[in-house]
N, C-alpha and C. Protein backbone atom coordinates (compact mmCIF):
# COMPACT_ATOMS: atom_id res chain seq x y z
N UNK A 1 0.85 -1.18 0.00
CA UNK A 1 0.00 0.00 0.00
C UNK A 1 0.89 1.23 0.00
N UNK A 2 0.64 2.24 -1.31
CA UNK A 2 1.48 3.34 -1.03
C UNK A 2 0.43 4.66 -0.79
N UNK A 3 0.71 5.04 0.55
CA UNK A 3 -0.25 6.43 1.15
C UNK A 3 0.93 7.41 0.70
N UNK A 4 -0.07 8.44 -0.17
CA UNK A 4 0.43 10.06 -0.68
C UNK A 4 -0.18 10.47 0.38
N UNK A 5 -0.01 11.50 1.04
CA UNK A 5 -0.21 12.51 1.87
C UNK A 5 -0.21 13.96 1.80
N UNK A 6 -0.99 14.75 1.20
CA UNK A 6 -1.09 16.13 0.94
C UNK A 6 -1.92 17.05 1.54
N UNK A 7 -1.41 17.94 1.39
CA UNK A 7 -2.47 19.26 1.66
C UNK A 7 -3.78 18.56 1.40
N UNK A 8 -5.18 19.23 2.34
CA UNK A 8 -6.18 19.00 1.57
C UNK A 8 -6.60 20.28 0.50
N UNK A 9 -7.29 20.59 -0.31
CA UNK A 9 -7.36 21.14 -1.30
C UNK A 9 -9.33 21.59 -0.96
N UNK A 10 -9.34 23.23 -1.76
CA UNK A 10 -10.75 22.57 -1.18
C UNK A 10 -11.69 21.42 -2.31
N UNK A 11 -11.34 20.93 -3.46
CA UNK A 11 -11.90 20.58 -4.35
C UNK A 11 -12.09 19.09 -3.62
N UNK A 12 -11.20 18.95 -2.80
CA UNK A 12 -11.53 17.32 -1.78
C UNK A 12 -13.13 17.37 -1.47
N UNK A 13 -13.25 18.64 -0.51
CA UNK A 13 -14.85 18.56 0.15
C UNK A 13 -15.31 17.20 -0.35
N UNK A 14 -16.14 17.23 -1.79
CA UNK A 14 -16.75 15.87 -2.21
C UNK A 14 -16.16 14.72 -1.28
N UNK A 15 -15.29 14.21 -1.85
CA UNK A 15 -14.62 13.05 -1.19
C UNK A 15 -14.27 12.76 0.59
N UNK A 16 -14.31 14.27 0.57
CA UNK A 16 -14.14 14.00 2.38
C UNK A 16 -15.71 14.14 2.83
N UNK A 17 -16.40 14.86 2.49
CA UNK A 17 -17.59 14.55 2.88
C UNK A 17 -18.17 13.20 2.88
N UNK A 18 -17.60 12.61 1.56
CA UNK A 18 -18.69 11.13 1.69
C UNK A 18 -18.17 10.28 2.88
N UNK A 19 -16.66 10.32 3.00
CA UNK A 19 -16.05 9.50 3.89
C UNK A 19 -16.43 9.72 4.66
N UNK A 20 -16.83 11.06 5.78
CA UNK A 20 -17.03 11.50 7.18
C UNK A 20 -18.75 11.13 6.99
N UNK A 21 -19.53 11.24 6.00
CA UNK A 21 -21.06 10.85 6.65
C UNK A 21 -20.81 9.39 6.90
N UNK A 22 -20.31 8.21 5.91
CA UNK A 22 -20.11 7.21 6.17
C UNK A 22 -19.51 7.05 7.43
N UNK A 23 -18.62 7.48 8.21
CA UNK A 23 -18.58 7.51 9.74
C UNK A 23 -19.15 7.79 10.39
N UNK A 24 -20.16 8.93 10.20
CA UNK A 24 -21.06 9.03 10.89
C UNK A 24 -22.42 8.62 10.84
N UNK A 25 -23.01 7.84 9.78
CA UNK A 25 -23.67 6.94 9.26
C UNK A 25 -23.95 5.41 10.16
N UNK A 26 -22.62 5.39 10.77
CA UNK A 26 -22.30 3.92 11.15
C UNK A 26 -22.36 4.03 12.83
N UNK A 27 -21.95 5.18 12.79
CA UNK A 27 -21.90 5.24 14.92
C UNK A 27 -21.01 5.06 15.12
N UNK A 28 -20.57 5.69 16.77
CA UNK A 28 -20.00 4.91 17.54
C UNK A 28 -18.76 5.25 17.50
N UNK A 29 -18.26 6.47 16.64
CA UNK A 29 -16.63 6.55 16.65
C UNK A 29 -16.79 7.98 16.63
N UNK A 30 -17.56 8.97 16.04
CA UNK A 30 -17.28 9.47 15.86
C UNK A 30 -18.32 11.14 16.97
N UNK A 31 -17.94 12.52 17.56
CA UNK A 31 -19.36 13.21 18.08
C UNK A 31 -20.30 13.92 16.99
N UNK A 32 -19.77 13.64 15.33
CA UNK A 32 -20.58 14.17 14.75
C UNK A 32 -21.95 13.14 14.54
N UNK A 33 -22.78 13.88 14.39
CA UNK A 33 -24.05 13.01 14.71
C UNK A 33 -25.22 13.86 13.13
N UNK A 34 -24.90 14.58 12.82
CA UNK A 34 -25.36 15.02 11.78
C UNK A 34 -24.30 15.45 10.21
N UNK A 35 -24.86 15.04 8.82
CA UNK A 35 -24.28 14.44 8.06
C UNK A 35 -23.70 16.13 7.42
N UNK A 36 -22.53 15.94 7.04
CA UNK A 36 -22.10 17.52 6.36
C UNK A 36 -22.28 17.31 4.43
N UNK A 37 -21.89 18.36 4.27
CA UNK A 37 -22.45 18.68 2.72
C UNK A 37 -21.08 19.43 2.89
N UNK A 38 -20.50 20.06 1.77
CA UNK A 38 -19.32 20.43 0.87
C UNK A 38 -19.32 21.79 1.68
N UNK A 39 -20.17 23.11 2.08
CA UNK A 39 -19.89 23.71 2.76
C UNK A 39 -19.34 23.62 3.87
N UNK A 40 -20.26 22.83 5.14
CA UNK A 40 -19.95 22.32 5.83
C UNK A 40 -18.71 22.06 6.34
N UNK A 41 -18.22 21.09 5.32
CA UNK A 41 -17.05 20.76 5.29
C UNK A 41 -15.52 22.20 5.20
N UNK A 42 -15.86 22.33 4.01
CA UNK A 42 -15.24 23.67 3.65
C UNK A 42 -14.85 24.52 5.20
N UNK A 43 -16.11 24.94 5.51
CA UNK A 43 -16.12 25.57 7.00
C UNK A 43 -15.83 25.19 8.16
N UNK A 44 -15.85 23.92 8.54
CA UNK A 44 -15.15 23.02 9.78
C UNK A 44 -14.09 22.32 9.88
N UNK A 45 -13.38 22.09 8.41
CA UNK A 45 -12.52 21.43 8.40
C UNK A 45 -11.36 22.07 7.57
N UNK A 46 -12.15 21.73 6.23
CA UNK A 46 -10.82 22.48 4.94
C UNK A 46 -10.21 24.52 5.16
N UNK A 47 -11.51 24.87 5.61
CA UNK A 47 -10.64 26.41 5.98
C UNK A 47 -11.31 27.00 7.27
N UNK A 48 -11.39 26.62 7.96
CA UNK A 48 -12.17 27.39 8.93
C UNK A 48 -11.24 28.45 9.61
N UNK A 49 -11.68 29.41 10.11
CA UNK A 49 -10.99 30.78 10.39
C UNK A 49 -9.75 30.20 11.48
N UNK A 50 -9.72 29.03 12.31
CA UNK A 50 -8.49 28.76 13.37
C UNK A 50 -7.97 27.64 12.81
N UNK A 51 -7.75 27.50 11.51
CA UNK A 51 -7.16 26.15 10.97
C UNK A 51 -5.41 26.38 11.01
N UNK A 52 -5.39 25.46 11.15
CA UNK A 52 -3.73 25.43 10.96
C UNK A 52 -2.78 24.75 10.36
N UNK A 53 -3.47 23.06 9.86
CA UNK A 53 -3.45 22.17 8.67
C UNK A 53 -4.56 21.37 8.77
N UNK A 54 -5.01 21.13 7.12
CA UNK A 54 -5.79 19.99 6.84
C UNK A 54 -4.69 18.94 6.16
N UNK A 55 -4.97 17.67 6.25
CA UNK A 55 -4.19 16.87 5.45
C UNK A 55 -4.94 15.59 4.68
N UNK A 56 -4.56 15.08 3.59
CA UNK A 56 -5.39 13.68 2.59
C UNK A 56 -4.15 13.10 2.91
N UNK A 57 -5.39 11.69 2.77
CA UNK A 57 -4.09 10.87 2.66
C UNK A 57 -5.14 9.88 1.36
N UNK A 58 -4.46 9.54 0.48
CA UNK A 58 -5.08 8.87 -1.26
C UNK A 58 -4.27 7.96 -1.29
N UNK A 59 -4.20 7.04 -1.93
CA UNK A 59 -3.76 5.16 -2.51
C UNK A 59 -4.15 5.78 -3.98
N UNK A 60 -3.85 6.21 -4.80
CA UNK A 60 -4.02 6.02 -6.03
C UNK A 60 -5.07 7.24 -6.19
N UNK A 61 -6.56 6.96 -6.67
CA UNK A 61 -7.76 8.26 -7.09
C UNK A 61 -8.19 8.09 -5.81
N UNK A 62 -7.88 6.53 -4.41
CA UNK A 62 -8.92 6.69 -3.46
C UNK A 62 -8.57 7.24 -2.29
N UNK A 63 -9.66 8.01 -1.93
CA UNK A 63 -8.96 8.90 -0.31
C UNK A 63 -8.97 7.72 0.60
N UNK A 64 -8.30 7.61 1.66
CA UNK A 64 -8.41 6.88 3.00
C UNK A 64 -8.61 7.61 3.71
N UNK A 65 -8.10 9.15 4.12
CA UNK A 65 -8.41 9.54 5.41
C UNK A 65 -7.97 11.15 5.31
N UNK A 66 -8.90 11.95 6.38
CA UNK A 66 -8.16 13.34 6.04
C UNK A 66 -7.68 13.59 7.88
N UNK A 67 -7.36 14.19 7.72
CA UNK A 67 -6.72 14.98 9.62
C UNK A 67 -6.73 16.76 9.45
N UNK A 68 -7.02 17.06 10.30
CA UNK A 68 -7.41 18.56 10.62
C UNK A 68 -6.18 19.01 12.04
N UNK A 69 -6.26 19.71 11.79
CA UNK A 69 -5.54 20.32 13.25
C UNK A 69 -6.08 21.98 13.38
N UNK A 70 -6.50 22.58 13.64
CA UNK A 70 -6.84 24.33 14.32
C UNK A 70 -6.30 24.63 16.50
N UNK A 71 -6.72 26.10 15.75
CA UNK A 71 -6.54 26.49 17.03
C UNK A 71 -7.22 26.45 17.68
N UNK A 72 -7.52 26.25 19.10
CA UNK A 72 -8.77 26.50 20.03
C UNK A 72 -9.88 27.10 19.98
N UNK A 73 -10.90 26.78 19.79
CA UNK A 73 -11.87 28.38 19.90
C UNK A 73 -12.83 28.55 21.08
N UNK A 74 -12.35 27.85 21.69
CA UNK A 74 -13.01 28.00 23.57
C UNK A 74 -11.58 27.70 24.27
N UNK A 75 -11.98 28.10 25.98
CA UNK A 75 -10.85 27.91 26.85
C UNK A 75 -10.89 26.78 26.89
N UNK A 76 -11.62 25.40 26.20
CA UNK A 76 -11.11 24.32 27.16
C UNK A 76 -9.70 24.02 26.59
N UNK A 77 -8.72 24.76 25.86
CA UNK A 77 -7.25 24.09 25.90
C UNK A 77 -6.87 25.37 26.19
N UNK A 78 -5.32 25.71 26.43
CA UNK A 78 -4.33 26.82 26.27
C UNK A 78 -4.74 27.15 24.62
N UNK A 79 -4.09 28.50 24.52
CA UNK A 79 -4.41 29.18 23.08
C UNK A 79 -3.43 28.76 21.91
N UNK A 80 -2.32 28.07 23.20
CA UNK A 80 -0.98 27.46 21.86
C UNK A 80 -1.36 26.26 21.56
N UNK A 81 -2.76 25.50 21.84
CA UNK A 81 -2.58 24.60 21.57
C UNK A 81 -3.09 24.10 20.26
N UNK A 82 -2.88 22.93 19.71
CA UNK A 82 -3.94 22.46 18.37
C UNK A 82 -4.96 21.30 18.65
N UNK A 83 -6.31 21.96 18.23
CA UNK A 83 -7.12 20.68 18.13
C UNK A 83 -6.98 19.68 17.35
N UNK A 84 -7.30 18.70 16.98
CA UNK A 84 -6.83 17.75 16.16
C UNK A 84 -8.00 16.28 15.70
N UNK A 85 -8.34 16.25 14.62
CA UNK A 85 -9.35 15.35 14.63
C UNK A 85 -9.15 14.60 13.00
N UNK A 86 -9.28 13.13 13.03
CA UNK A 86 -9.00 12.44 12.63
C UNK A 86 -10.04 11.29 11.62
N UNK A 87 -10.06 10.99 10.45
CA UNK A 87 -10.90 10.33 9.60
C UNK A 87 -10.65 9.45 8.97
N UNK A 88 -10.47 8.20 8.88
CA UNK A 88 -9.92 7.11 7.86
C UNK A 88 -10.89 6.11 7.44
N UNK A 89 -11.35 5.97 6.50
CA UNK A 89 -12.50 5.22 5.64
C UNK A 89 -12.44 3.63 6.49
N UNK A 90 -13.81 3.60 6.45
CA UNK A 90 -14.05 2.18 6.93
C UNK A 90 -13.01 1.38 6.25
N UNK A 91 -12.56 0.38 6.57
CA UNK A 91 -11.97 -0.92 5.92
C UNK A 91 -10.42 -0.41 6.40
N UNK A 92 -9.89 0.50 6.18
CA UNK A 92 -8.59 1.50 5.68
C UNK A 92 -7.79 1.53 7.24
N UNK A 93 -8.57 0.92 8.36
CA UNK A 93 -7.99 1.59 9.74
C UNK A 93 -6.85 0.35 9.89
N UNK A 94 -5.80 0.53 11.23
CA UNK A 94 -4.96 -0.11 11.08
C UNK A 94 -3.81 -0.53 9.78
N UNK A 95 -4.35 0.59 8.77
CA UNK A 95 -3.05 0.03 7.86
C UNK A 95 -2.42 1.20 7.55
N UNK A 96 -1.98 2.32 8.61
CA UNK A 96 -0.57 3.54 8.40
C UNK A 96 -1.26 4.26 7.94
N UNK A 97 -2.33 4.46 7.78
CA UNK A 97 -3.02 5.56 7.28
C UNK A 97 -3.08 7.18 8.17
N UNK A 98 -3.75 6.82 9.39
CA UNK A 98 -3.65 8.10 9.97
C UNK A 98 -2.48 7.87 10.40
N UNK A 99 -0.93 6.91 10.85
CA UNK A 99 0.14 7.19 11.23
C UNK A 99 0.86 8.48 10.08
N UNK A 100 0.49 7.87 8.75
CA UNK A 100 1.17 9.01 7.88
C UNK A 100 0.76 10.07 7.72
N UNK A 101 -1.04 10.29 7.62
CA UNK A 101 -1.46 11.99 8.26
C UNK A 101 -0.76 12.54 9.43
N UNK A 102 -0.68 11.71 10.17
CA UNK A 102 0.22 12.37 11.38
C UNK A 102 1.69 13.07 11.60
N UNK A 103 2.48 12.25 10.22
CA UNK A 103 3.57 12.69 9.85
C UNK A 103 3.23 14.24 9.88
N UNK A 104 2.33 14.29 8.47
CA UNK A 104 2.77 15.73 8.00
C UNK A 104 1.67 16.44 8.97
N UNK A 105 1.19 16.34 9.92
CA UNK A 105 0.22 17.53 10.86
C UNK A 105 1.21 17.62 11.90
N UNK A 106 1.51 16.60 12.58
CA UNK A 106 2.44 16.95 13.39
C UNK A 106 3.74 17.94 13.00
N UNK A 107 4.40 17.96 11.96
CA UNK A 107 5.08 18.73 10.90
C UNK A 107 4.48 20.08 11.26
N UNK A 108 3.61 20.29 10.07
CA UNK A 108 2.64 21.70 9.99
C UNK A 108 2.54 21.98 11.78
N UNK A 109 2.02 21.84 12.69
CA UNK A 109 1.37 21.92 13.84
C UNK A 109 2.83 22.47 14.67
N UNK A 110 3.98 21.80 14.32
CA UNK A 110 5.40 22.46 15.21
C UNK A 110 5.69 23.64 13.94
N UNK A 111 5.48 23.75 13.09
CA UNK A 111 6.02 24.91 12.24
C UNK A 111 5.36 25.70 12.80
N UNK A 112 3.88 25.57 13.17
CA UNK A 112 3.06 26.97 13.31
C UNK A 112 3.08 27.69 14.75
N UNK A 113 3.99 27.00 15.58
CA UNK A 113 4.27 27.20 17.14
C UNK A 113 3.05 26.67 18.11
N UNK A 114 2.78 25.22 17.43
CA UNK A 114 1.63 24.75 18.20
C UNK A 114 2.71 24.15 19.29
N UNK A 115 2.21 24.24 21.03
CA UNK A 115 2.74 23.47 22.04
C UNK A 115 2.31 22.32 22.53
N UNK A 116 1.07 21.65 22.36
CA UNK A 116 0.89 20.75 22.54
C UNK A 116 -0.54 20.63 21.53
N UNK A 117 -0.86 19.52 21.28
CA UNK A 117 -2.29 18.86 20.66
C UNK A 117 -3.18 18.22 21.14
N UNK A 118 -4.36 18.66 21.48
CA UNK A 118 -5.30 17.80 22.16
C UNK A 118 -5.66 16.76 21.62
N UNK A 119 -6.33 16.01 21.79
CA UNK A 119 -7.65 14.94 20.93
C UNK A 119 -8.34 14.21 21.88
N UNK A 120 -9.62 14.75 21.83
CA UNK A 120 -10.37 14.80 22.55
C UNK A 120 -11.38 13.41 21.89
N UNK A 121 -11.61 12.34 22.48
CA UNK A 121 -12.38 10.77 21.59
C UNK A 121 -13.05 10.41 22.38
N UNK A 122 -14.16 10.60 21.71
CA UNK A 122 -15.39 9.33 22.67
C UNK A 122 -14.70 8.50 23.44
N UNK A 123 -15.18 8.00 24.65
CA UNK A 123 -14.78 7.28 25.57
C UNK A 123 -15.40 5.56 24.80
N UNK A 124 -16.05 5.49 24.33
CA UNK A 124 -16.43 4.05 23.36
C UNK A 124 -15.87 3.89 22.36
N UNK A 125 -14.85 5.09 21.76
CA UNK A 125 -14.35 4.88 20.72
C UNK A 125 -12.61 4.46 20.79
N UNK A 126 -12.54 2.99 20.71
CA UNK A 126 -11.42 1.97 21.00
C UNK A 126 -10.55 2.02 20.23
N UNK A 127 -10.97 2.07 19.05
CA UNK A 127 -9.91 2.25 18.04
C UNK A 127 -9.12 3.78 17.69
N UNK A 128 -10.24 4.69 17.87
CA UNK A 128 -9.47 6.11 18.27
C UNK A 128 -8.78 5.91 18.81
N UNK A 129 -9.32 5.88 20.37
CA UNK A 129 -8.05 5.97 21.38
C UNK A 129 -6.66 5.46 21.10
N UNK A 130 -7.13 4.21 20.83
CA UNK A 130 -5.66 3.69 20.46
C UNK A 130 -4.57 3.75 19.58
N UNK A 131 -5.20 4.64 18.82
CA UNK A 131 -4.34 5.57 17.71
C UNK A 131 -4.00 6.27 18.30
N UNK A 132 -4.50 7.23 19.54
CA UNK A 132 -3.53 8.66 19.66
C UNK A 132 -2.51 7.91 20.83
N UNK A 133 -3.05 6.57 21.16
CA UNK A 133 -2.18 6.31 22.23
C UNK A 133 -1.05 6.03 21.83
N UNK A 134 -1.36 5.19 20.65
CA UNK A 134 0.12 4.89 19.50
C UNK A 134 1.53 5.74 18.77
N UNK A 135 0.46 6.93 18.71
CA UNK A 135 0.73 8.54 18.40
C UNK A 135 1.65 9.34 19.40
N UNK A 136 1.83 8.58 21.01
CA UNK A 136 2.37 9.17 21.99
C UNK A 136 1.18 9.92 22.91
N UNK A 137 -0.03 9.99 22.29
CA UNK A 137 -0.67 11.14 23.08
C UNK A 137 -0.79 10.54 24.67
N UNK A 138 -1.13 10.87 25.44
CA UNK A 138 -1.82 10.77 26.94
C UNK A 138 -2.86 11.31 27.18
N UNK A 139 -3.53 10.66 28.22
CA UNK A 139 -4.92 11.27 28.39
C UNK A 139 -4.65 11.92 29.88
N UNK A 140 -4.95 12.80 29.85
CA UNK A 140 -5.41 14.27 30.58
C UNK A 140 -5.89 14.63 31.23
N UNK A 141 -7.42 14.36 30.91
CA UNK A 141 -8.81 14.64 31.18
C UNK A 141 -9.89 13.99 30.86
N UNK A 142 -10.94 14.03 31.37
CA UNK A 142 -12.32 13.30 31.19
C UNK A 142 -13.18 13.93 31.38
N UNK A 143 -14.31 14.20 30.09
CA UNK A 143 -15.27 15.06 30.36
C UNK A 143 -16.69 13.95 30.72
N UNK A 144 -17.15 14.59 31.71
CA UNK A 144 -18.24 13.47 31.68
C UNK A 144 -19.70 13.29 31.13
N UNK A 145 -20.40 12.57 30.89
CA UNK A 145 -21.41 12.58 30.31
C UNK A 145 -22.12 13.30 29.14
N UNK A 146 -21.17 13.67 28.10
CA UNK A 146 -21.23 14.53 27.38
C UNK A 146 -22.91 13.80 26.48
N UNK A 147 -23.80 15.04 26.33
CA UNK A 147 -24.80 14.67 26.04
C UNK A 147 -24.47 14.76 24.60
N UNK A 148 -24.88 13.61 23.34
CA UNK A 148 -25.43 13.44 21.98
C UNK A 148 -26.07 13.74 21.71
N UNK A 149 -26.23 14.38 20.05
CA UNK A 149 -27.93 15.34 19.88
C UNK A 149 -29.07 14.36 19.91
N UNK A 150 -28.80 12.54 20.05
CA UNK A 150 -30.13 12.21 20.38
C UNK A 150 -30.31 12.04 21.87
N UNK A 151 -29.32 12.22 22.61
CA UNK A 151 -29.10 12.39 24.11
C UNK A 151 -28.58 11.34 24.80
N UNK A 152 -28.03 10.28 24.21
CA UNK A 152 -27.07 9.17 24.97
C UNK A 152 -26.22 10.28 24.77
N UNK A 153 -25.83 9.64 26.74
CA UNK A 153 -24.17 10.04 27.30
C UNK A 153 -23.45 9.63 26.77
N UNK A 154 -22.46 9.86 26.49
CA UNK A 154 -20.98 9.05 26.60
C UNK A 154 -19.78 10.42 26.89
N UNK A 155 -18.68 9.60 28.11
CA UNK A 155 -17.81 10.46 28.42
C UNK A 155 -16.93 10.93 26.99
N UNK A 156 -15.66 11.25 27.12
CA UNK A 156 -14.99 11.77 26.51
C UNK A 156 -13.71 11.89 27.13
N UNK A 157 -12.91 11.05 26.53
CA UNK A 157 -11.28 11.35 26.91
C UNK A 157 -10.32 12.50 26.43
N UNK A 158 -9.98 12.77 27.29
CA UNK A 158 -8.70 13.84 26.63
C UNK A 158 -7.37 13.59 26.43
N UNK A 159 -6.91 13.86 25.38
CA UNK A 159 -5.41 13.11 25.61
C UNK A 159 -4.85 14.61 24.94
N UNK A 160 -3.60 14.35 25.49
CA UNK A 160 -2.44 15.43 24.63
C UNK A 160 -1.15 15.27 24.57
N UNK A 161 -0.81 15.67 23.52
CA UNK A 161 0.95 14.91 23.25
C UNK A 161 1.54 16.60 22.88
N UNK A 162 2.61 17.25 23.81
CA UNK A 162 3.38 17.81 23.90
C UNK A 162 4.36 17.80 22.82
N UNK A 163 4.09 19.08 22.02
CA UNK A 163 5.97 18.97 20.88
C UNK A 163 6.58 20.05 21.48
């Protein structure tokens, strides 16, 4: 398997959109709970006003996964820090996919004088976690009972890995 890893572009939207409803389609990994469209996207991920890198990662024409990193836009981190959130197509997990998004965000994220990176993952979400745990991150914090827009709890771990 050879993963390219680039900038995202905004002409991705399409392709990252389908991937992220299909995650969120399925449950259980992810707090988005409602499906995005190409703006959407555009605006939360590919440029939003505290962005600091988006990244693709493609096998050929097919995406596997994109990664985001921005700046804070509430106190719950320090202001140096980067948020960080993570997407890799069903089937696609476990095979270096988000390890190599991580290459180049972690990259971008120390160029831009980020001090540490949060990532903040459902507390049910096993396979997250264990990516940022893989990643070096640590967990932090625990938010509790974070309500879903259909209103199941589930906590929320915090982890953060220091550059």
């Amino acid at each position: 398997m050879t993963i390219i890893v680039r900038p995202a572009l905004l002409e991705d939207a399409p392709e990252m959109v389908s991937l992220i409803n299909a995650i969120i389609a399925q449950g259980g990994t992810t707090a988005h709970q409602t499906a995005f469209d190409d703006n959407r996207m555009i605006g939360h991920y590919l440029a939003p006003k505290l962005i600091i890198s988006c990244q693709v990662a493609h096998e050929g024409d097919a995406l596997l996964g994109f990664q985001s990193v921005k700046w804070p836009s509430s106190d719950s981190r320090p202001k140096d820090w980067g948020i960080i959130a993570t997407f890799v197509k069903d089937g696609q997990q476990g095979k270096g996919v988000g390890s190599a998004l991580f290459l180049a965000t972690r990259n971008e994220a120390t160029l831009a004088g980020v001090a540490a990176i949060d990532a903040t993952i459902r507390a049910d979400n096993f396979a997250g976690l264990a990516f940022y745990e893989k990643m070096g991150f640590r967990e932090d914090g625990r938010l509790k009972d974070v309500s879903l827009t259909d209103g199941t709890k589930v906590d929320r771990i915090q982890k953060a890995l220091s550059l």
